[in-house]
C-alpha atoms as a PDB file:
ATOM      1  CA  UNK A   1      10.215  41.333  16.935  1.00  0.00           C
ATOM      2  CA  UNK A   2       8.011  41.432  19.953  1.00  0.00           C
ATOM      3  CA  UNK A   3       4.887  40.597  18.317  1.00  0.00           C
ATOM      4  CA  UNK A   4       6.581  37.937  16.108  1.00  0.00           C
ATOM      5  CA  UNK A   5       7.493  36.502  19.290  1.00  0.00           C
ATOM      6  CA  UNK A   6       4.188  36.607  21.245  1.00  0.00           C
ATOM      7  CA  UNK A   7       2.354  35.188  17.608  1.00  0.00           C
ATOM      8  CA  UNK A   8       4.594  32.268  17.605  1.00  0.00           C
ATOM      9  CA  UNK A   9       4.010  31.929  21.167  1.00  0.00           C
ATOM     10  CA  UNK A  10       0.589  32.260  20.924  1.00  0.00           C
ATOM     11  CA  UNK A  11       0.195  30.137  18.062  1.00  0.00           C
ATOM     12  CA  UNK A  12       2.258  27.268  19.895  1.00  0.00           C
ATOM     13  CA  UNK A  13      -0.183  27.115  22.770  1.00  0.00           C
ATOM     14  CA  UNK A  14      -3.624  27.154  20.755  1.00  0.00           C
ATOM     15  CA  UNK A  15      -1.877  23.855  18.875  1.00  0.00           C
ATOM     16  CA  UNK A  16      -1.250  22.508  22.114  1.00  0.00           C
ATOM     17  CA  UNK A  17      -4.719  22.946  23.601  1.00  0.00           C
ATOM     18  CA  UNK A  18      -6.023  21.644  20.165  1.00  0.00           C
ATOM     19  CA  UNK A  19      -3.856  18.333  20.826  1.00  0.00           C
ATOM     20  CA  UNK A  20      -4.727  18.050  24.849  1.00  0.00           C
ATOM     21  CA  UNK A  21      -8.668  19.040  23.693  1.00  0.00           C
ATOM     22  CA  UNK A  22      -8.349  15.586  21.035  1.00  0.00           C
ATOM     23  CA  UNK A  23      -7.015  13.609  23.085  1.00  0.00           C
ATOM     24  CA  UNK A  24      -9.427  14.352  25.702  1.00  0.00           C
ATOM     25  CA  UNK A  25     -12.109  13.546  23.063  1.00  0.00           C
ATOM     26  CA  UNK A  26     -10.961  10.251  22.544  1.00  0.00           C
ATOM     27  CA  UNK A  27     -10.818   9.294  25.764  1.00  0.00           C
ATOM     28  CA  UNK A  28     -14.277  10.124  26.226  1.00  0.00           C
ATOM     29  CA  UNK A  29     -15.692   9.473  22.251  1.00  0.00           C
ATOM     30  CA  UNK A  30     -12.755   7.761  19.977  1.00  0.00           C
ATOM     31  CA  UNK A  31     -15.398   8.989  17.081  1.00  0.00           C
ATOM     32  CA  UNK A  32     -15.089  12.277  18.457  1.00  0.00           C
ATOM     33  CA  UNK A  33     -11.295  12.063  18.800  1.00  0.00           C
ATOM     34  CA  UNK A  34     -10.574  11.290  15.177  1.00  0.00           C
ATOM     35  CA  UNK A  35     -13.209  13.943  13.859  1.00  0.00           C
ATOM     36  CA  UNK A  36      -9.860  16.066  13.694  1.00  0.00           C
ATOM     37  CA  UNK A  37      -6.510  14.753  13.592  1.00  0.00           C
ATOM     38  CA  UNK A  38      -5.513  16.252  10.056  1.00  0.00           C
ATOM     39  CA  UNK A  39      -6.110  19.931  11.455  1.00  0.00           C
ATOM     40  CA  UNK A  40      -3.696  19.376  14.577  1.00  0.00           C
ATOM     41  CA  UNK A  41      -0.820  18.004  11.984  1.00  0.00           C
ATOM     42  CA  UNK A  42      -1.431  20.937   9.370  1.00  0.00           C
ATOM     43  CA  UNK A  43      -1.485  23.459  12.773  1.00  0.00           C
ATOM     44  CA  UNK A  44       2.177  21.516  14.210  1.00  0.00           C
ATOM     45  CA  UNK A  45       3.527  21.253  11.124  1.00  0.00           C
ATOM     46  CA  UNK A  46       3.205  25.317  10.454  1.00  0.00           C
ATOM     47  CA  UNK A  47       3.814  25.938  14.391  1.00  0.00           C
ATOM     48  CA  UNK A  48       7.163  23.932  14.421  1.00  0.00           C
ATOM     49  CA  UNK A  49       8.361  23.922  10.616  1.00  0.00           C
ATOM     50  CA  UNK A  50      11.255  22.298  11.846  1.00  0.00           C
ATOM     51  CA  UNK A  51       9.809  19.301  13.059  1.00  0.00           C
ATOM     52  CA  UNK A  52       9.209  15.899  11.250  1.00  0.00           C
ATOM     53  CA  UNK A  53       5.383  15.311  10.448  1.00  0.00           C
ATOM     54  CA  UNK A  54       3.571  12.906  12.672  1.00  0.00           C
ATOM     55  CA  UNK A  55       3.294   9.445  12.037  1.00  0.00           C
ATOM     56  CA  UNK A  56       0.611   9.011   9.130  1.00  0.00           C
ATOM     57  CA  UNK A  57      -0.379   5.146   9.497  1.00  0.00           C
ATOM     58  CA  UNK A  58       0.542   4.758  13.089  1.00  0.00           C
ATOM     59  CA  UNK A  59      -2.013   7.332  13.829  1.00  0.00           C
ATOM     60  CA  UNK A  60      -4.715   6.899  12.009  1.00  0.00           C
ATOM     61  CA  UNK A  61      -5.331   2.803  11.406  1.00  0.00           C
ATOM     62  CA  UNK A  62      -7.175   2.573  14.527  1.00  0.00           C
ATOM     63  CA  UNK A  63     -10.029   1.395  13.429  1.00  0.00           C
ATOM     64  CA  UNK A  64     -11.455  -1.836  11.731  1.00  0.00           C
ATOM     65  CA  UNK A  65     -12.017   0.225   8.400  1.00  0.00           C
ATOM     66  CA  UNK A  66      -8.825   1.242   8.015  1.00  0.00           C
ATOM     67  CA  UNK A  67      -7.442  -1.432   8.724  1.00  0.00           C
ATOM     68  CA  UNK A  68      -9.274  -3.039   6.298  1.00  0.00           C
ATOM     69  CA  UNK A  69      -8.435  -0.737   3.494  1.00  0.00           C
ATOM     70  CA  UNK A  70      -5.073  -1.130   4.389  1.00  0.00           C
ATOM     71  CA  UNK A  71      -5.241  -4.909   4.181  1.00  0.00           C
ATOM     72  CA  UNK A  72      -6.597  -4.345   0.456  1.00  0.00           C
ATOM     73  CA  UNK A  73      -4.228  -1.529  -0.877  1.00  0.00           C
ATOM     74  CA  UNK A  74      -1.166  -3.852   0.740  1.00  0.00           C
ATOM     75  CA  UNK A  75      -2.443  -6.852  -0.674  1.00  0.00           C
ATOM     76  CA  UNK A  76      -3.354  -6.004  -4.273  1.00  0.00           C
ATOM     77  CA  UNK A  77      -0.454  -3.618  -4.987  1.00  0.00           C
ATOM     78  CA  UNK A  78       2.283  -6.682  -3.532  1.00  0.00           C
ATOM     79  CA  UNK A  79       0.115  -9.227  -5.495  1.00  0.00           C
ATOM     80  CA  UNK A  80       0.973  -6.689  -8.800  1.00  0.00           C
ATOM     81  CA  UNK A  81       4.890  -5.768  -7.722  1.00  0.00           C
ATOM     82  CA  UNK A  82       5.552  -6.866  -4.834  1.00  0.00           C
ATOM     83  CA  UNK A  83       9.155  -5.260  -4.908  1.00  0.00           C
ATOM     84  CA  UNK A  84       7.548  -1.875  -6.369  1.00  0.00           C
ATOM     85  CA  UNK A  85       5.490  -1.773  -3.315  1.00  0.00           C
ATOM     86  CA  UNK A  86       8.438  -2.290  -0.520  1.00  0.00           C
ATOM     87  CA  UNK A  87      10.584   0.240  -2.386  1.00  0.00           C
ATOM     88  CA  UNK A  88       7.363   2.328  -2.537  1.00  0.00           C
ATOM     89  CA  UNK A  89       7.190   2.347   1.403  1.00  0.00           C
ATOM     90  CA  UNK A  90      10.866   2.596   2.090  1.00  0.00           C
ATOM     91  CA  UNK A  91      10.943   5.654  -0.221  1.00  0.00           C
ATOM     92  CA  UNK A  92       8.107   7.703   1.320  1.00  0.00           C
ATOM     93  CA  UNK A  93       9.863   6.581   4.756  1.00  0.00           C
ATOM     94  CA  UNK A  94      13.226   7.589   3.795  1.00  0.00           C
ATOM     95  CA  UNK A  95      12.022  11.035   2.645  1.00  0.00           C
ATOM     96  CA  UNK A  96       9.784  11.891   5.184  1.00  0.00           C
ATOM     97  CA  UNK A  97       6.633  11.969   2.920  1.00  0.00           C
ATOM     98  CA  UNK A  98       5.289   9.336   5.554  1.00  0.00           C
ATOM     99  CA  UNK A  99       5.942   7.551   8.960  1.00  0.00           C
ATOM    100  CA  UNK A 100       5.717   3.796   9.416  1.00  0.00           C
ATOM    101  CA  UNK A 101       4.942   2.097  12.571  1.00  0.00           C
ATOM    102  CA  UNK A 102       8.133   1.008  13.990  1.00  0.00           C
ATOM    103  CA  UNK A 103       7.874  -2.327  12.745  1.00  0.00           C
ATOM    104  CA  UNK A 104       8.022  -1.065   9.185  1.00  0.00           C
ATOM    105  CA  UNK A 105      10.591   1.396   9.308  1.00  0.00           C
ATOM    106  CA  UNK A 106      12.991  -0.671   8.629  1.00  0.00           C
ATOM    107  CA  UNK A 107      11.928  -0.484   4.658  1.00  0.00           C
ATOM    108  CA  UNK A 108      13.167   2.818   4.865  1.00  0.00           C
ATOM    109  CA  UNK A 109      16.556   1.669   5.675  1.00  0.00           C
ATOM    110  CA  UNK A 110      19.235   1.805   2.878  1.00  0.00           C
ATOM    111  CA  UNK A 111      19.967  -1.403   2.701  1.00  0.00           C
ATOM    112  CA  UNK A 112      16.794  -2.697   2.580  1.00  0.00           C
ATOM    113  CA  UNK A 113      15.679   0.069   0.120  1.00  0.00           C
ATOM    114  CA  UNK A 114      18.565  -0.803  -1.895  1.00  0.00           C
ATOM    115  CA  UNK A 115      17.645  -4.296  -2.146  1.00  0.00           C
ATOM    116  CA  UNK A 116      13.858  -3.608  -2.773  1.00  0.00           C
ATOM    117  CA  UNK A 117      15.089  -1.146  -5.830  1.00  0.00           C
ATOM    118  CA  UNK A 118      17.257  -4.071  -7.208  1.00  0.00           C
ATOM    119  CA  UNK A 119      14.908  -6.555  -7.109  1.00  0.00           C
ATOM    120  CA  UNK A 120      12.518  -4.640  -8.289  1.00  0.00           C
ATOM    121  CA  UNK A 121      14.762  -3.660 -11.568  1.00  0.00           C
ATOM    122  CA  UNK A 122      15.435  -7.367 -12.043  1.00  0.00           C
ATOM    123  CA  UNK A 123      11.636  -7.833 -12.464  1.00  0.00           C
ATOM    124  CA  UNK A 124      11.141  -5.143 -14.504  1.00  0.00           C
ATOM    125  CA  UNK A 125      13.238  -6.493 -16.896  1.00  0.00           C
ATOM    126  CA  UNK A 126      12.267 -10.071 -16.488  1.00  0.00           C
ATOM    127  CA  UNK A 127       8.273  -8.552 -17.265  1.00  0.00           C
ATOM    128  CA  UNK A 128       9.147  -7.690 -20.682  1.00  0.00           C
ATOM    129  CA  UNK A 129      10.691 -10.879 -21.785  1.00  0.00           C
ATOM    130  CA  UNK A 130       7.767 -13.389 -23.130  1.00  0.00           C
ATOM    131  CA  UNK A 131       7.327 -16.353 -20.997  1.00  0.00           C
ATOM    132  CA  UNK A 132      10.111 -15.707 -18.945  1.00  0.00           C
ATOM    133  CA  UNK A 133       7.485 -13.081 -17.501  1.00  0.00           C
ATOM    134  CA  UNK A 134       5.572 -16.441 -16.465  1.00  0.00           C
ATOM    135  CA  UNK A 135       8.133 -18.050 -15.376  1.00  0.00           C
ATOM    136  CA  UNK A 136       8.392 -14.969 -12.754  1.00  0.00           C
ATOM    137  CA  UNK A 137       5.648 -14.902 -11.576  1.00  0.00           C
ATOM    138  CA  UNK A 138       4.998 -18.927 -10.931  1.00  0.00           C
ATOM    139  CA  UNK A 139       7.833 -18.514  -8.400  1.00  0.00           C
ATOM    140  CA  UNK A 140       6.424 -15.465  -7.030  1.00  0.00           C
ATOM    141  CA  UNK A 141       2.952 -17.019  -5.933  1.00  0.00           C
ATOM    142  CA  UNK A 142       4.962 -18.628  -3.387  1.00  0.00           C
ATOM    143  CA  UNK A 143       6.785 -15.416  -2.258  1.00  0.00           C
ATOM    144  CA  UNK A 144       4.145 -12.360  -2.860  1.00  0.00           C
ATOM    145  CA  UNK A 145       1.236 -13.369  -1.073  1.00  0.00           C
ATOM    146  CA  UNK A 146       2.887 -14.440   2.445  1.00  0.00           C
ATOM    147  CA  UNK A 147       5.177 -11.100   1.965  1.00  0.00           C
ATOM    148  CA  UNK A 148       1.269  -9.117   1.908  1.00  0.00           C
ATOM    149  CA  UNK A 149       0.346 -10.921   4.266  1.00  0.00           C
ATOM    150  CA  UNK A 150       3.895  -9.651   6.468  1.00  0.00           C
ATOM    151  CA  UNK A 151       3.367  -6.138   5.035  1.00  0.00           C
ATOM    152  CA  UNK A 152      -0.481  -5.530   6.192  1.00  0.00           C
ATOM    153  CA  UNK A 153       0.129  -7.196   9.750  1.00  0.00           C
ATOM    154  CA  UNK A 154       3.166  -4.850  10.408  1.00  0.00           C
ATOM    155  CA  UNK A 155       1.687  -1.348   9.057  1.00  0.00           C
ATOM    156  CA  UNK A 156      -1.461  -2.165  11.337  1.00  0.00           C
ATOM    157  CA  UNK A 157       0.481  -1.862  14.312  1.00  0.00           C
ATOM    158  CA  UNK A 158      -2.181   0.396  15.672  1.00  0.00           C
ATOM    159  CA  UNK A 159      -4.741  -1.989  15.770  1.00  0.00           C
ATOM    160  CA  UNK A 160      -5.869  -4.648  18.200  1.00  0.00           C
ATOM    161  CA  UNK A 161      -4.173  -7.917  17.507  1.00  0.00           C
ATOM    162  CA  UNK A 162      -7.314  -9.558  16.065  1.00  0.00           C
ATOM    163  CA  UNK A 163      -7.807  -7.229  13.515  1.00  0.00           C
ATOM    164  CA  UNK A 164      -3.443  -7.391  12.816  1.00  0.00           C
ATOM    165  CA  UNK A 165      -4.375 -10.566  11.979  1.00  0.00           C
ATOM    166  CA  UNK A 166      -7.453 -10.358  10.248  1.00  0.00           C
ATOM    167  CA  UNK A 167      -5.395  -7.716   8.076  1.00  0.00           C
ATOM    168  CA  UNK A 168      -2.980 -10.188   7.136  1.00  0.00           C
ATOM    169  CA  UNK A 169      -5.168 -12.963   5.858  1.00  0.00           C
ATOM    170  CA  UNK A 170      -7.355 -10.850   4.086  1.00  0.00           C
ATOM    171  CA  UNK A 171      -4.226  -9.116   2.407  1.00  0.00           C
ATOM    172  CA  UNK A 172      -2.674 -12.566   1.762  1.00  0.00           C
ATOM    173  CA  UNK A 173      -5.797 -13.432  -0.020  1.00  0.00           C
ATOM    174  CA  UNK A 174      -6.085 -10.546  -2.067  1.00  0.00           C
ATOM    175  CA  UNK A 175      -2.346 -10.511  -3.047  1.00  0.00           C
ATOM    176  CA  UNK A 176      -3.347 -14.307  -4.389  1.00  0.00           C
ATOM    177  CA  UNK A 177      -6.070 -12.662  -6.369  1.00  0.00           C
ATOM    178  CA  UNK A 178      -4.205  -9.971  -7.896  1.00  0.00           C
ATOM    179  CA  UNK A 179      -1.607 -11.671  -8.533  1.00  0.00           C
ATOM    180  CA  UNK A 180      -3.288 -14.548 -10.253  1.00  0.00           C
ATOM    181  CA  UNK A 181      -5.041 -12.271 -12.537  1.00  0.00           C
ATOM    182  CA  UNK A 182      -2.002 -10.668 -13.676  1.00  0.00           C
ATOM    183  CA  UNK A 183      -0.357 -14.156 -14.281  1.00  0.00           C
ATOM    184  CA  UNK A 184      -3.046 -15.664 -16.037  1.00  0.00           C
ATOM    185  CA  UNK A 185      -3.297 -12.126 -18.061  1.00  0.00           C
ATOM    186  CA  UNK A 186       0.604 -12.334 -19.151  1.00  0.00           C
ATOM    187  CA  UNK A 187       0.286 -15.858 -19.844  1.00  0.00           C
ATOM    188  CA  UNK A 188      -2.452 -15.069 -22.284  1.00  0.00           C
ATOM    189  CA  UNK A 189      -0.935 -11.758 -23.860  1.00  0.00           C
ATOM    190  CA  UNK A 190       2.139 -13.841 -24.571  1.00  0.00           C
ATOM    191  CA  UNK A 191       0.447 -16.168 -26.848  1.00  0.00           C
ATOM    192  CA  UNK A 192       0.180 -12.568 -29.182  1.00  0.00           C
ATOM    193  CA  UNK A 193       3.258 -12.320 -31.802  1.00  0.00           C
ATOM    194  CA  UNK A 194       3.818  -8.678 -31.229  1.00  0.00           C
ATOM    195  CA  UNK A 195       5.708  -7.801 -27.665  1.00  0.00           C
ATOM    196  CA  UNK A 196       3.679  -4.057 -27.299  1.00  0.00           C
ATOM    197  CA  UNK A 197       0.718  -5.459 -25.796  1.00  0.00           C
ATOM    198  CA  UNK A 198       2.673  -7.020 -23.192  1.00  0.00           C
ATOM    199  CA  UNK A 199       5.694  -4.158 -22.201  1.00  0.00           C
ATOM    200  CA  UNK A 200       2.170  -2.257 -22.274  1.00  0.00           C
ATOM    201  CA  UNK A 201       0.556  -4.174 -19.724  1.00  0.00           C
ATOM    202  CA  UNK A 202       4.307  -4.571 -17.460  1.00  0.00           C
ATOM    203  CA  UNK A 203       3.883  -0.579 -17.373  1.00  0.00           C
ATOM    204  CA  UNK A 204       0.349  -0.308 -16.293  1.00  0.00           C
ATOM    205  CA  UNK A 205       1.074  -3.156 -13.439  1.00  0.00           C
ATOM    206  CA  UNK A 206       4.454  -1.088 -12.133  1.00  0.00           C
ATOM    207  CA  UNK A 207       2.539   2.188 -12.018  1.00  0.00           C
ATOM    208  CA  UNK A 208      -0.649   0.973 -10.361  1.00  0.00           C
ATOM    209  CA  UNK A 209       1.309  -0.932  -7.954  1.00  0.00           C
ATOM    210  CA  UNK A 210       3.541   2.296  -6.995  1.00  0.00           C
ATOM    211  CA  UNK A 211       0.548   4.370  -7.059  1.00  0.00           C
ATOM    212  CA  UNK A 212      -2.063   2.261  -5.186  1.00  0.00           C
ATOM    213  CA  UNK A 213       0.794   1.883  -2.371  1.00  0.00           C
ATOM    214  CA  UNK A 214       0.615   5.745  -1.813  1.00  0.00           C
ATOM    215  CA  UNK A 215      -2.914   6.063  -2.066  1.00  0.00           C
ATOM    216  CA  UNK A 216      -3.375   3.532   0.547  1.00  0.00           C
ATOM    217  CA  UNK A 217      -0.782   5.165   3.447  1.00  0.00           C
ATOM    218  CA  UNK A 218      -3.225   8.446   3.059  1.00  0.00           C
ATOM    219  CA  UNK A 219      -6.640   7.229   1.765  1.00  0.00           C
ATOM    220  CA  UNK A 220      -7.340   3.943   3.409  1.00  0.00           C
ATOM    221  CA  UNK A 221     -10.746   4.056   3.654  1.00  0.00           C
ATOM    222  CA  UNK A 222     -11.532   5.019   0.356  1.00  0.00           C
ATOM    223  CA  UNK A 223      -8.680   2.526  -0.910  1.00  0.00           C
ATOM    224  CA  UNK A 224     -11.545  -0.112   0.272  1.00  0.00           C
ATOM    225  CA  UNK A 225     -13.989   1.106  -2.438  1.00  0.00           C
ATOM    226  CA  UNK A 226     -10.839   1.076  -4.854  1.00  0.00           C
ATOM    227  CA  UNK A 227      -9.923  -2.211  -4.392  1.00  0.00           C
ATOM    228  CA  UNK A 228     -13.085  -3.815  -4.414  1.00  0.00           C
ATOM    229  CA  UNK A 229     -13.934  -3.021  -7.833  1.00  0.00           C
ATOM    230  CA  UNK A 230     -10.109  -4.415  -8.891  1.00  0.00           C
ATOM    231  CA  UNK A 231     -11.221  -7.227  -7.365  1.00  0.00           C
ATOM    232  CA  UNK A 232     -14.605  -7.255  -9.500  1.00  0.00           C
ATOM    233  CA  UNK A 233     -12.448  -6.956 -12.324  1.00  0.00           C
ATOM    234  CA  UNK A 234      -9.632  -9.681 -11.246  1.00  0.00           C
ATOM    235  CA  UNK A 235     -12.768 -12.175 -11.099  1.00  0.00           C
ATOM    236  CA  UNK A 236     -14.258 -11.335 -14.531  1.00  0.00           C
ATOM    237  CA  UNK A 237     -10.501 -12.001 -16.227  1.00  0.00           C
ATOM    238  CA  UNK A 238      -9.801 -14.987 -14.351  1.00  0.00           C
ATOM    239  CA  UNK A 239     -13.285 -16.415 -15.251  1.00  0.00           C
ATOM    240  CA  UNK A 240     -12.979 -15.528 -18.947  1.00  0.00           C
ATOM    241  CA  UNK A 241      -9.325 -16.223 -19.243  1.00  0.00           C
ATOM    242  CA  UNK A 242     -10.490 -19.866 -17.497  1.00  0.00           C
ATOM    243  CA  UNK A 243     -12.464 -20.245 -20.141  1.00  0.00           C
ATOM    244  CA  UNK A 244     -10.236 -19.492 -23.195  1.00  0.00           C
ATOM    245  CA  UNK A 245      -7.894 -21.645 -21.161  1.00  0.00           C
ATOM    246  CA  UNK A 246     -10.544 -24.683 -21.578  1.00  0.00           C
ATOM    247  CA  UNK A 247     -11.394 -23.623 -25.116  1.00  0.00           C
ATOM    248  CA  UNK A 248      -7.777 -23.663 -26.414  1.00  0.00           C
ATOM    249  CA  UNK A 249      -7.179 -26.907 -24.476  1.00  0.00           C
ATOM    250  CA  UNK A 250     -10.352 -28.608 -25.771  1.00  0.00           C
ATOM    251  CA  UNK A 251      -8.926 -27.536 -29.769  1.00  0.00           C
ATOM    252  CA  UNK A 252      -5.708 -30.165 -29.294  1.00  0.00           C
END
């Protein structure tokens, strides 16, 4: 019992010096200071098992490249779903899997999760309905984008307030992309007889959407890679989809 006690004890002070040595570092060298953060939570978390993990996003998007990747990952997977992604959030918040900044916690709430989880059922019944799909989402380019835009600029707390609101542009612009490709994708697949194609593509949207919103709270900077090439291949649709658009047009 003795030694149990003086390894726990000992254990609890080399965390402790770990977390005074950091944030020593970044005082001196930020660079330096974030060469280790995911050690210190690993050490805490087996130190005090009891204790809620530290705050994920608050504590990491410090600097313009995750802030950035954030921006992306908010904006494409809101421009897919935008309710999958808030009931995404407020889910890994509720459980503990994550920590918002304190101006996003609020997801987590169960009203607000509630809500998120209703709208989001409403949609996924509404995407598997030809043309009332498209009917959706033209109302929704008026309500996803500026809610990305809401999103990116409240789980970059940690950032200056330039880059809060470079983050929100940029994912405001990139929910406008996504989501444009996925309408103009729909709106296509709906001209097909058969409804597979399109419950086919509903299902790939809702899981991406989900699963790009989780990749993002713990990968940002590789979520900037990620999205980028979506992006490649939002352009390449919308410009062919454009043009069977003009083809089909120029045939009545």
């Amino acid at each position: 019992m003795i030694n149990s006690s003086a390894l726990q004890a000992g254990r609890k002070k080399e965390v402790i010096e770990a977390a005074r040595t950091r944030i020593d570092c970044s005082r001196r060298s930020p660079e330096l200071g974030e060469a280790f953060p995911g050690r210190i939570f690993a050490a805490s978390a087996k130190v005090f098992p009891g204790r809620p993990r530290l705050p994920l996003i608050s504590s990491q998007l410090v600097n313009p490249l995750q802030t950035l990747g954030l921006a992306l990952g908010a904006g494409f997977s809101s421009g897919l779903n935008l309710y999958a992604t808030v009931a995404t959030l407020g889910v890994l918040q509720r459980f503990g899997v994550i920590h918002l900044p304190p101006s996003l916690e609020i997801v987590g709430h169960p009203i607000v999760l509630g809500i998120a989880v209703a709208l989001y059922i409403l949609e996924f019944l509404a995407d598997k309905v030809p043309y009332l799909d498209t009917v959706w989402d033209a109302i929704h380019t008026f309500i996803r984008p500026p809610a990305a835009a809401v999103i990116a600029y409240g789980a970059s707390a940690a950032a200056s307030q330039e880059w809060r609101w470079a983050a929100a542009l940029l994912a405001g612009g990139v929910a406008l992309t996504s989501h444009s490709a996925k309408a103009s994708t729909r709106a296509a697949v709906n001209t097909v007889p058969e409804p597979f194609s399109n419950w086919a593509l509903s299902f790939g949207e809702d899981m991406l959407a989900v699963w790009l919103t989780w990749f993002t709270t713990v990968h940002p900077i590789a979520t900037i890679v990620l999205v980028i090439a979506l992006l490649i291949l939002c352009a390449f649709l919308l410009y062919y989809l454009f043009r069977f658009a003009r083809a089909a047009l120029a045939k009545l």
